[in-house]
Protein backbone atom coordinates (compact mmCIF):
# COMPACT_ATOMS: atom_id res chain seq x y z
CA UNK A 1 0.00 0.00 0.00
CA UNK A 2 1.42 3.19 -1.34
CA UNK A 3 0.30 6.24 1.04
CA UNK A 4 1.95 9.55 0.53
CA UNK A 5 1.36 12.10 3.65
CA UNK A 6 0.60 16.03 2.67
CA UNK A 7 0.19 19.13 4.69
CA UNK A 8 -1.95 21.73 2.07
CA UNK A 9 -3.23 24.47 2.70
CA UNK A 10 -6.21 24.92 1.11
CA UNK A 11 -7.31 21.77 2.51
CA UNK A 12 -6.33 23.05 6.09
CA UNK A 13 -8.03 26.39 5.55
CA UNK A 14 -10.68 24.89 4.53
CA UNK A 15 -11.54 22.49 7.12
CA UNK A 16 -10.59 24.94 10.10
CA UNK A 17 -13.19 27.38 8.12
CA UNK A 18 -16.55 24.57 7.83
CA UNK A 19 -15.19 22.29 10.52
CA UNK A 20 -16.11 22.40 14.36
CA UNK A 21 -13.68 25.04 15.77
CA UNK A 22 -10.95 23.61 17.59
CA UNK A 23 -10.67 26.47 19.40
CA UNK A 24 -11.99 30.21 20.77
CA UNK A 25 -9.37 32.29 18.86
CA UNK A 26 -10.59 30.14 15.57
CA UNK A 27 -14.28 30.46 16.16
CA UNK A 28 -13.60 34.20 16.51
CA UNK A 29 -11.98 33.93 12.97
CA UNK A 30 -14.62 32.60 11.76
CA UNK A 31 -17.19 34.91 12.66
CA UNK A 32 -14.87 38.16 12.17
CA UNK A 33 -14.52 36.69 8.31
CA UNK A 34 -18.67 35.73 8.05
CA UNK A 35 -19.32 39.13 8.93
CA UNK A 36 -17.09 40.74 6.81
CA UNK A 37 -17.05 39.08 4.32
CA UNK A 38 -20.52 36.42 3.69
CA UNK A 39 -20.42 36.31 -0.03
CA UNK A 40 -16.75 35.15 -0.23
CA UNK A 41 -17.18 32.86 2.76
CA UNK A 42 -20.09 31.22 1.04
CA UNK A 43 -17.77 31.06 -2.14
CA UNK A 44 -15.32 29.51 -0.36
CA UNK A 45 -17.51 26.38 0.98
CA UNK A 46 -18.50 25.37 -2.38
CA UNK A 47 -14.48 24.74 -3.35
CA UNK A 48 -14.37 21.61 -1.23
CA UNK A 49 -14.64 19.18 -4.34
CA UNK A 50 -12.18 21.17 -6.69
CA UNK A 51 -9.83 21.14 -3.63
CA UNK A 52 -9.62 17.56 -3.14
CA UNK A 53 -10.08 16.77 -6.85
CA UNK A 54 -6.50 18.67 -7.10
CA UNK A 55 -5.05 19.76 -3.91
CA UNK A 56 -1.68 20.20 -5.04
CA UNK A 57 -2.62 22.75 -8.13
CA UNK A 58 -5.84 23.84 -6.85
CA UNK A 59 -6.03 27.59 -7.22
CA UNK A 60 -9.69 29.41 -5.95
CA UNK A 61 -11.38 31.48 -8.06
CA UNK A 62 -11.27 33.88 -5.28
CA UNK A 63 -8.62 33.94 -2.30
CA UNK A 64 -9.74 36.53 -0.43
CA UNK A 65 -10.58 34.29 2.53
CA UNK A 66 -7.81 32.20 1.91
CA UNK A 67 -5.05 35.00 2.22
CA UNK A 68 -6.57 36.28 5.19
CA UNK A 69 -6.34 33.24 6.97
CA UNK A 70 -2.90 32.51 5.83
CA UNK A 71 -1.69 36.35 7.84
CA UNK A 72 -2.81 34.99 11.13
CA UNK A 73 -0.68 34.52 13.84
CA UNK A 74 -3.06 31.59 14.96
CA UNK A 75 -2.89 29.88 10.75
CA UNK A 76 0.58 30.11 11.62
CA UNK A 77 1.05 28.24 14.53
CA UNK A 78 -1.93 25.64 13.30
CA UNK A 79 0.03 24.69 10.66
CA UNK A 80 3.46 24.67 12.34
CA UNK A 81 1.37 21.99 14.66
CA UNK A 82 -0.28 20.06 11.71
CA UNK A 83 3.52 19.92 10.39
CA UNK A 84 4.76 17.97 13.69
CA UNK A 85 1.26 16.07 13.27
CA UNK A 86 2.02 14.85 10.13
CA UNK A 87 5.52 13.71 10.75
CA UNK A 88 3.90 12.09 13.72
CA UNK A 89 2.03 9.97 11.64
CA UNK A 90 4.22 9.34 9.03
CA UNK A 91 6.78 7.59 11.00
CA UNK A 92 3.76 5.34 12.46
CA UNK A 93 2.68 4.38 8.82
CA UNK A 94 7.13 3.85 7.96
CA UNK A 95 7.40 1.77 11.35
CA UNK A 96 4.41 -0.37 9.96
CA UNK A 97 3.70 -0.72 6.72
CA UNK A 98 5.99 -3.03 5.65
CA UNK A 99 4.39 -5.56 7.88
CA UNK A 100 1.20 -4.30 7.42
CA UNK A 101 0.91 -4.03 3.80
CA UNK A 102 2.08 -7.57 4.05
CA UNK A 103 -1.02 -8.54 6.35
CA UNK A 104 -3.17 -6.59 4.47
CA UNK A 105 -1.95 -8.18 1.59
CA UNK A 106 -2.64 -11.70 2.86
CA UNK A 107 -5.93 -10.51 3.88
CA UNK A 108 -7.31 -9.16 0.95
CA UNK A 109 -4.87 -10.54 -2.25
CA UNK A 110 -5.84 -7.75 -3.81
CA UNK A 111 -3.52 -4.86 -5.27
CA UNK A 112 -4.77 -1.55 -3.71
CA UNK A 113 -4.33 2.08 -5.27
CA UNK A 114 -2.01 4.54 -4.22
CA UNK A 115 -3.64 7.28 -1.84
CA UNK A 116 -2.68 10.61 -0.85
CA UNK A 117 -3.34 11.67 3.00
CA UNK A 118 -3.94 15.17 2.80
CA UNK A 119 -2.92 15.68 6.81
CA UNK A 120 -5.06 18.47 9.15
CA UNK A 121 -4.98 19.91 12.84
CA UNK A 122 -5.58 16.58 14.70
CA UNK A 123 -7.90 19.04 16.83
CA UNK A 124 -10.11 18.91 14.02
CA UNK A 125 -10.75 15.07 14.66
CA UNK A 126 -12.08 13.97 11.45
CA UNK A 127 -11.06 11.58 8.72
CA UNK A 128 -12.76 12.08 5.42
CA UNK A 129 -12.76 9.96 2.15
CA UNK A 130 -15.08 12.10 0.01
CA UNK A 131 -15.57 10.68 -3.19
CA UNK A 132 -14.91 13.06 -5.57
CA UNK A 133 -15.89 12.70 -9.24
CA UNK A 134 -13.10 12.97 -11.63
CA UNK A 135 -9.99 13.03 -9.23
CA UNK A 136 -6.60 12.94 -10.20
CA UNK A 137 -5.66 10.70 -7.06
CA UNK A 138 -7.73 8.99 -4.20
CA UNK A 139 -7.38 11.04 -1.06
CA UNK A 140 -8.05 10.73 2.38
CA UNK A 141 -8.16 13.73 4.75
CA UNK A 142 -7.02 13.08 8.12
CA UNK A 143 -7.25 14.84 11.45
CA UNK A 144 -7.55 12.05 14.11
CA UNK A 145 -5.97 12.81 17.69
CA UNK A 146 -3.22 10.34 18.18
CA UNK A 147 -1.24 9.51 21.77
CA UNK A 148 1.55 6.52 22.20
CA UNK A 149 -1.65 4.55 23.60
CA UNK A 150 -4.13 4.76 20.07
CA UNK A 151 -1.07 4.33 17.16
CA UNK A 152 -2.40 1.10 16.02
CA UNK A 153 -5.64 2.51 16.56
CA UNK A 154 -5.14 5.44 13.84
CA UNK A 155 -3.39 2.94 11.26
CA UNK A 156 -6.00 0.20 11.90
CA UNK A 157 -8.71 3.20 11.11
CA UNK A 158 -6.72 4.57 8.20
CA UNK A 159 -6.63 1.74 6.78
CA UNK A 160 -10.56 0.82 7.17
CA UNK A 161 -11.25 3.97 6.02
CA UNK A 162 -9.12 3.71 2.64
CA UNK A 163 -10.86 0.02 2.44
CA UNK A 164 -14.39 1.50 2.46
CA UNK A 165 -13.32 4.17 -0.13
CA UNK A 166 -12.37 1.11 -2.50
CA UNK A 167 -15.39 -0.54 -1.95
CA UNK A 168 -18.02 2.17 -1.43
CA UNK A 169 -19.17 1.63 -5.18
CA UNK A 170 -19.19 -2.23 -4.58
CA UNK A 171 -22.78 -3.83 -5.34
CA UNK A 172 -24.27 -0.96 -3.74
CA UNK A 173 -27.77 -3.18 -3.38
CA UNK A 174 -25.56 -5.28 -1.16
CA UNK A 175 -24.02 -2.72 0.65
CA UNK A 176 -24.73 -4.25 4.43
CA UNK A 177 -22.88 -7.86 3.14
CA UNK A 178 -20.12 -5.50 1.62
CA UNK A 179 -19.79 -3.80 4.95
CA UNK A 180 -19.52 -6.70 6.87
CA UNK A 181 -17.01 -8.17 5.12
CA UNK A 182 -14.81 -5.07 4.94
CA UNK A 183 -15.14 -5.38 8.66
CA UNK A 184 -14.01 -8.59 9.01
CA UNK A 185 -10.90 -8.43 7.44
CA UNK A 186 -9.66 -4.53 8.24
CA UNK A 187 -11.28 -3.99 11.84
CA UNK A 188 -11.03 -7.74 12.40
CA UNK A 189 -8.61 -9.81 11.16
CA UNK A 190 -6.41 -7.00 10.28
CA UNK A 191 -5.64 -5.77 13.69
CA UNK A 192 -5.65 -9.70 14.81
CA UNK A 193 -2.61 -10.11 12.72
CA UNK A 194 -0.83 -6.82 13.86
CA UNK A 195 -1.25 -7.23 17.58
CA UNK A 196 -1.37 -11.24 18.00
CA UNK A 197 -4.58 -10.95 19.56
CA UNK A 198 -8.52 -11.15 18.92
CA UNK A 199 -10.36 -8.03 17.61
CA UNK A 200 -13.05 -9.78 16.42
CA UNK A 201 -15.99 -8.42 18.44
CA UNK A 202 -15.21 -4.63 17.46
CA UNK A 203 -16.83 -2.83 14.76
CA UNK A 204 -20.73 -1.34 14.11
CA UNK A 205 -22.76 -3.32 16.17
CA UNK A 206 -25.44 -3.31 13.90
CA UNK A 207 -23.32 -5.83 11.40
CA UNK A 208 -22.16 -7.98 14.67
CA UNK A 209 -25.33 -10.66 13.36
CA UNK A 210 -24.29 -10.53 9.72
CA UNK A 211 -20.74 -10.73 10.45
CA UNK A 212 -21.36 -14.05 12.95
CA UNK A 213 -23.09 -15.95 10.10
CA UNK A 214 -20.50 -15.26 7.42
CA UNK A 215 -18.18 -15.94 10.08
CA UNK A 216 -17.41 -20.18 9.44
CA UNK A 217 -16.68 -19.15 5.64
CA UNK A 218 -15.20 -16.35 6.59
CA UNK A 219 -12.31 -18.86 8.07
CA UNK A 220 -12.25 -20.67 4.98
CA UNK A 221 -11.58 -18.09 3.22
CA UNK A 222 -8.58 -17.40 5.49
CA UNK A 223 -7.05 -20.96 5.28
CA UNK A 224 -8.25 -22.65 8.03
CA UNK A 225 -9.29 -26.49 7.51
CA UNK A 226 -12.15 -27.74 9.67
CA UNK A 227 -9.88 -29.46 12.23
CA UNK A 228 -8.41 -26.25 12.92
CA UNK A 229 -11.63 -23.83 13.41
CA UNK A 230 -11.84 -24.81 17.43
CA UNK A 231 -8.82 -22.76 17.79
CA UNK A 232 -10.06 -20.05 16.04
CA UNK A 233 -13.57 -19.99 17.73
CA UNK A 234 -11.91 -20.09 21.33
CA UNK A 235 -9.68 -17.42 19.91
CA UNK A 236 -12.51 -14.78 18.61
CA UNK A 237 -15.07 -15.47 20.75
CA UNK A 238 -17.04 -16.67 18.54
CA UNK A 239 -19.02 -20.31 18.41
CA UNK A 240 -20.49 -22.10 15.72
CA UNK A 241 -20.90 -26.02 15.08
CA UNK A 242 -18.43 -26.83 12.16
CA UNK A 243 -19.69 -30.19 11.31
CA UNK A 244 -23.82 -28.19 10.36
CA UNK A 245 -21.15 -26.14 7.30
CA UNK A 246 -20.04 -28.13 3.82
CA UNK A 247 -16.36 -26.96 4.38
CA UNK A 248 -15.79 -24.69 0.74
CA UNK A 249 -12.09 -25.84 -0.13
CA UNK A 250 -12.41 -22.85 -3.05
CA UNK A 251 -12.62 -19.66 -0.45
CA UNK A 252 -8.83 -19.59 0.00
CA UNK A 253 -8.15 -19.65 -3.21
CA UNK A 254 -10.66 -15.90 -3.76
CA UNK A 255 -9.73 -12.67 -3.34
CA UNK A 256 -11.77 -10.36 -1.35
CA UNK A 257 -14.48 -9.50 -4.04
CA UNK A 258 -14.47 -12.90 -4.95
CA UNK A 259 -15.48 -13.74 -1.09
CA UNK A 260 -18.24 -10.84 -1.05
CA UNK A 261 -20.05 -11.92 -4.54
CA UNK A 262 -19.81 -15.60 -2.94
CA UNK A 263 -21.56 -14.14 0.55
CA UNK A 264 -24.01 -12.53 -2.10
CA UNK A 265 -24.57 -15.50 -4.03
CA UNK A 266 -25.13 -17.29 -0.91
CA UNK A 267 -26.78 -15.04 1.36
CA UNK A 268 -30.39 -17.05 1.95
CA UNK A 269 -28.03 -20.19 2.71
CA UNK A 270 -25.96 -18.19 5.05
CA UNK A 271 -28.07 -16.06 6.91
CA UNK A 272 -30.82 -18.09 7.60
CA UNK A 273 -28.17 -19.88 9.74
CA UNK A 274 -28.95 -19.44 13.14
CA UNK A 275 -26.99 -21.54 16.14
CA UNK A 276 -24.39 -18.79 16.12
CA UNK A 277 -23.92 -17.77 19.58
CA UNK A 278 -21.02 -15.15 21.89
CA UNK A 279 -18.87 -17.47 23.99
């Protein structure tokens, strides 16, 4: 996985301007520059999308707004702090992602694009993956808050976040089996593999039923032959009886959209499945 961590300003700008303010002497920008000037702060919410379509050789139409902010004493010291951010993170993703594009690899056997992580005031607490028609490279905007306690927190969710992205257009109709299965291999078996132990009863709750059922070919999928699925049950947390499932010898040999349209195929077979049960 190729990621390539940016500090831009238009794309700070323009997030401390239409974000929550991360602080008083920002929300006192903000309304000083509303009431000053309304039409160009209007004009400068609708240039989200040609931002991120371009970042690096976006230029607004009008920079009025733009200039301002970048004379403040309080721009200046935002972005000197988004700066140390950004190198913050970068040396998580360069301590990791040899061994986690190698997991992720494993995971998914699928070849992922490059994306470029257009870095913000981690005050700001966001991450973004607009889709935006047209764009010259898939971006992620990040702004999460990150301690020496949530590193592999922030690269497990960057990564989740860029997997979503890649999938969002995925057989749409199928979206909560697409979902669920994005879930199970970044937020679940992802981590798994990273920390050496179980993450497998984190993600949206609402997908904890759908993820259960899909769960015994879920392991297949993975590798694991039928005499080995005890160990993986005790290790998740999760029970099933293997001997009720036809073991499908063909799921490690799919790639990740492979697995879903098989879930999809499959779905009245799999989900009417219920002995499933939290151990």
């Amino acid at each position: 996985m190729n990621l390539k961590f940016v500090v831009n300003d238009y794309v700070l700008i323009w997030n401390l301007l239409f974000q929550a303010s991360i602080n008083e002497r920002v929300h006192k920008l903000k309304q000083k520059l509303w009431i000053n000037y309304k039409k160009e702060y209007n004009n400068t919410y609708r240039d989200k999308e040609l931002i991120l379509k371009d970042a690096k050789n976006f230029i607004p139409n009008d920079d009025t707004i733009y200039n301002i902010v970048l004379e403040t004493k309080e721009y200046e010291k935002i972005k000197k702090d988004t700066e140390k951010y950004r190198n913050e993170v970068l040396k998580i993703w360069d301590n990791n992602k040899k061994e986690a594009t190698k997991i992720l690899k494993a995971i998914t056997r699928l070849d992922l694009k490059p994306y470029q992580i257009l870095v913000v005031s981690e005050q700001l607490d966001i991450i973004d993956t607009t889709t935006v028609k047209d764009a010259k490279i898939n971006t992620v905007v990040l702004g999460k808050k990150v301690t020496a306690d949530t590193t592999m927190k922030l690269l497990v969710e960057l990564v989740f976040q860029i997997l979503k992205h890649e999938f969002k257009e995925y057989k749409v109709e199928y979206k909560e089996i697409v979902d669920a299965v994005v879930e199970l291999a970044v937020l679940n078996e992802f981590p798994t593999r990273l920390t050496g132990r179980s993450h497998y009863l984190t993600g949206d709750p609402t997908l904890n039923f759908l993820k259960r059922q899909i769960y015994p070919y879920w392991l297949m999928y993975l590798g694991a032959d039928k005499e080995d699925m005890l160990s993986f049950m005790m290790r998740d947390k999760i029970a099933f009886d293997v001997d009720k499932y036809a073991y499908e010898k063909e799921l490690k040999k799919k790639d990740l959209l492979e697995f879903i349209d098989f879930c999809i195929r499959n779905q009245k077979y799999i989900i009417k499945i219920n002995e499933l049960e939290i151990i």
